[in-house]
C-alpha atoms as a PDB file:
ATOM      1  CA  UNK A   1       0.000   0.000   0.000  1.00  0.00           C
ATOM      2  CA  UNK A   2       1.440   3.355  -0.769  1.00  0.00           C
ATOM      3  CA  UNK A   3       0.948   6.384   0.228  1.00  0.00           C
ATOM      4  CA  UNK A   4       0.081   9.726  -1.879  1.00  0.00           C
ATOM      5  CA  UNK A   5       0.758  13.755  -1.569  1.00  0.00           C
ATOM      6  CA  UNK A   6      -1.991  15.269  -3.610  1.00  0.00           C
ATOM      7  CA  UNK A   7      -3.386  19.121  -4.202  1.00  0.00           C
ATOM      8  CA  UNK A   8      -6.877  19.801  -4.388  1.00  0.00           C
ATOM      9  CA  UNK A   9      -8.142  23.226  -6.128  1.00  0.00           C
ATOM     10  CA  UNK A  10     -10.874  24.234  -4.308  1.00  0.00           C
ATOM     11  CA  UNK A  11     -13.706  26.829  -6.000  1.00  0.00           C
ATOM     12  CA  UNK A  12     -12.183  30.022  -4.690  1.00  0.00           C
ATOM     13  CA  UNK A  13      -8.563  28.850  -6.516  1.00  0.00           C
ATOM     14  CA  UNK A  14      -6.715  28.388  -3.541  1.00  0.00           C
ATOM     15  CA  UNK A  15      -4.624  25.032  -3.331  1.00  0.00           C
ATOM     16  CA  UNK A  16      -4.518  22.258  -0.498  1.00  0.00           C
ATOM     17  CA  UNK A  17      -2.140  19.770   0.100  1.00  0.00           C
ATOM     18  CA  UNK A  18      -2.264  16.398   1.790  1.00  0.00           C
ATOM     19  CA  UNK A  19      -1.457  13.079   1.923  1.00  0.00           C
ATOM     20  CA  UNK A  20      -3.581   9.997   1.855  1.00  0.00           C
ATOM     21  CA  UNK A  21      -3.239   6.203   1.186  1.00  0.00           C
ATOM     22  CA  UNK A  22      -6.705   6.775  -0.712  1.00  0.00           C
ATOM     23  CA  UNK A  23      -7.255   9.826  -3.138  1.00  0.00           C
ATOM     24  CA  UNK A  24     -10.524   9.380  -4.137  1.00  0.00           C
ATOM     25  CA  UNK A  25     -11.783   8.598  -0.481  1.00  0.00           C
ATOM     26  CA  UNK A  26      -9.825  11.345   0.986  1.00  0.00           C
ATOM     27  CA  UNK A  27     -11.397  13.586  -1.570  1.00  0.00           C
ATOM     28  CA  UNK A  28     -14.965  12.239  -1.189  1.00  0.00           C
ATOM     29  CA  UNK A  29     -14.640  12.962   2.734  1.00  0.00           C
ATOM     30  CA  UNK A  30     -13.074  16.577   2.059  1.00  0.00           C
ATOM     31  CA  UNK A  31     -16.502  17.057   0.575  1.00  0.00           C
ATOM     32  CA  UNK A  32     -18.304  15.699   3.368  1.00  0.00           C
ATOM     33  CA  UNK A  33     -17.884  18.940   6.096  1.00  0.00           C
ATOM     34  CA  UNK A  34     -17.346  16.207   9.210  1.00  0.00           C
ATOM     35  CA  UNK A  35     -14.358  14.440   8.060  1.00  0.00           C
ATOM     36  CA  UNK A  36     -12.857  16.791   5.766  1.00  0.00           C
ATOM     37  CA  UNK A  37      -9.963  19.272   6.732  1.00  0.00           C
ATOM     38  CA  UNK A  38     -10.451  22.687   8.087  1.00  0.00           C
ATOM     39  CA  UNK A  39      -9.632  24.666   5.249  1.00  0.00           C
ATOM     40  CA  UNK A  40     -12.838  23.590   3.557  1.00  0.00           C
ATOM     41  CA  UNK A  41     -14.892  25.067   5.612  1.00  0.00           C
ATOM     42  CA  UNK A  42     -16.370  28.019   3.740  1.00  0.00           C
ATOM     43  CA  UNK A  43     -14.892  26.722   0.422  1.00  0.00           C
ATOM     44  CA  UNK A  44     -15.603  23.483  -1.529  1.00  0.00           C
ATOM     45  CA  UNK A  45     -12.916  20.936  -2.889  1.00  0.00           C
ATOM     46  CA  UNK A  46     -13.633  21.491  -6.798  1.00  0.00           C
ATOM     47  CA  UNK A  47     -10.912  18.629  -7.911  1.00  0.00           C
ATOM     48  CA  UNK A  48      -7.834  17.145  -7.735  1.00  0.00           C
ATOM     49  CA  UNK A  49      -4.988  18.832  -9.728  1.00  0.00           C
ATOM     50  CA  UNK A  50      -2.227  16.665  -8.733  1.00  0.00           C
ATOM     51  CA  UNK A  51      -0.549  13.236  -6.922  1.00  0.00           C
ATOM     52  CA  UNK A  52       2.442  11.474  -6.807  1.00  0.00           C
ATOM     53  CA  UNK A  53       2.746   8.501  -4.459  1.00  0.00           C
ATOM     54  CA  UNK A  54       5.218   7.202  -1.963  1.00  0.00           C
ATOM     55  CA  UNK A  55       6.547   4.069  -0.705  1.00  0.00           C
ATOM     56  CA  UNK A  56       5.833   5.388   2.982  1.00  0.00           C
ATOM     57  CA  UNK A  57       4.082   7.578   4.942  1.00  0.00           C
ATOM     58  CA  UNK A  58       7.249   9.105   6.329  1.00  0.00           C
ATOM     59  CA  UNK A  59       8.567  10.187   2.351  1.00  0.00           C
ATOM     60  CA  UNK A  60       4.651  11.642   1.713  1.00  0.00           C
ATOM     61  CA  UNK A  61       4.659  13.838   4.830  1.00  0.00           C
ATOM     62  CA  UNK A  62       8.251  15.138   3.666  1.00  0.00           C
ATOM     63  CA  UNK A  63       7.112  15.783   0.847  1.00  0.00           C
ATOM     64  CA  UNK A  64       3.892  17.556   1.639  1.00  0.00           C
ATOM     65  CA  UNK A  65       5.986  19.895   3.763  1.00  0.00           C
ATOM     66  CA  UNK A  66       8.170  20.915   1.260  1.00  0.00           C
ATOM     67  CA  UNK A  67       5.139  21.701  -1.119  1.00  0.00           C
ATOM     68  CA  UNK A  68       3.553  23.553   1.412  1.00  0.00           C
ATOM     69  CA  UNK A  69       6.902  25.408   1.524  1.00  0.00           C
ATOM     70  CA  UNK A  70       6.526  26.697  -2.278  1.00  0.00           C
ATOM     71  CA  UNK A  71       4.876  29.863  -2.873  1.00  0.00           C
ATOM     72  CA  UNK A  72       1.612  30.086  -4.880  1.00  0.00           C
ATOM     73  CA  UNK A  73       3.404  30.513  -8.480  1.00  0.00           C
ATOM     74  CA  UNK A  74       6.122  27.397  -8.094  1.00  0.00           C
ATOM     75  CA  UNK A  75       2.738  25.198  -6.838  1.00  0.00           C
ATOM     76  CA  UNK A  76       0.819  26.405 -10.819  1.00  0.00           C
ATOM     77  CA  UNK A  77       4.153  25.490 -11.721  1.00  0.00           C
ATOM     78  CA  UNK A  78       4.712  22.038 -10.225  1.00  0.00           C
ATOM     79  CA  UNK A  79       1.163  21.176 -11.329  1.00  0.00           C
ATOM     80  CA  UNK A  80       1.988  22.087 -15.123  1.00  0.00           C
END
């Protein structure tokens, strides 16, 4: 099983980042305003823009920091 950092756009155009052994259920229960993160609250997930997966959850959450590190333009970038 791996593991996945992904970036949702959400329907204002900001970005999140996460990571998840399970895109499509991690995106299903952003939707859902009980399970989802924080930052949706007020916004909606609209879809996800990118993933890459990982062999562990330890490289993913590494990897989600250092996303969360780049500013807005070098995430547009990254996504392509």
């Amino acid at each position: 099983m791996g593991w996945f950092v992904y970036i949702i756009e959400s329907t204002d155009g900001s970005l999140y980042t996460g990571v998840t052994t399970d895109i499509d259920r991690r995106f299903a229960e952003h939707r859902d305003k009980r399970t989802g993160a924080r930052f949706f609250r007020g916004r909606q997930p609209l879809k996800v823009v990118y993933s890459e997966n990982h062999p562990d959850r330890s490289s993913a959450q590494k990897r989600e920091a250092d996303i969360k590190k780049l500013k807005r333009k070098e995430k547009l970038e990254l996504i392509g």
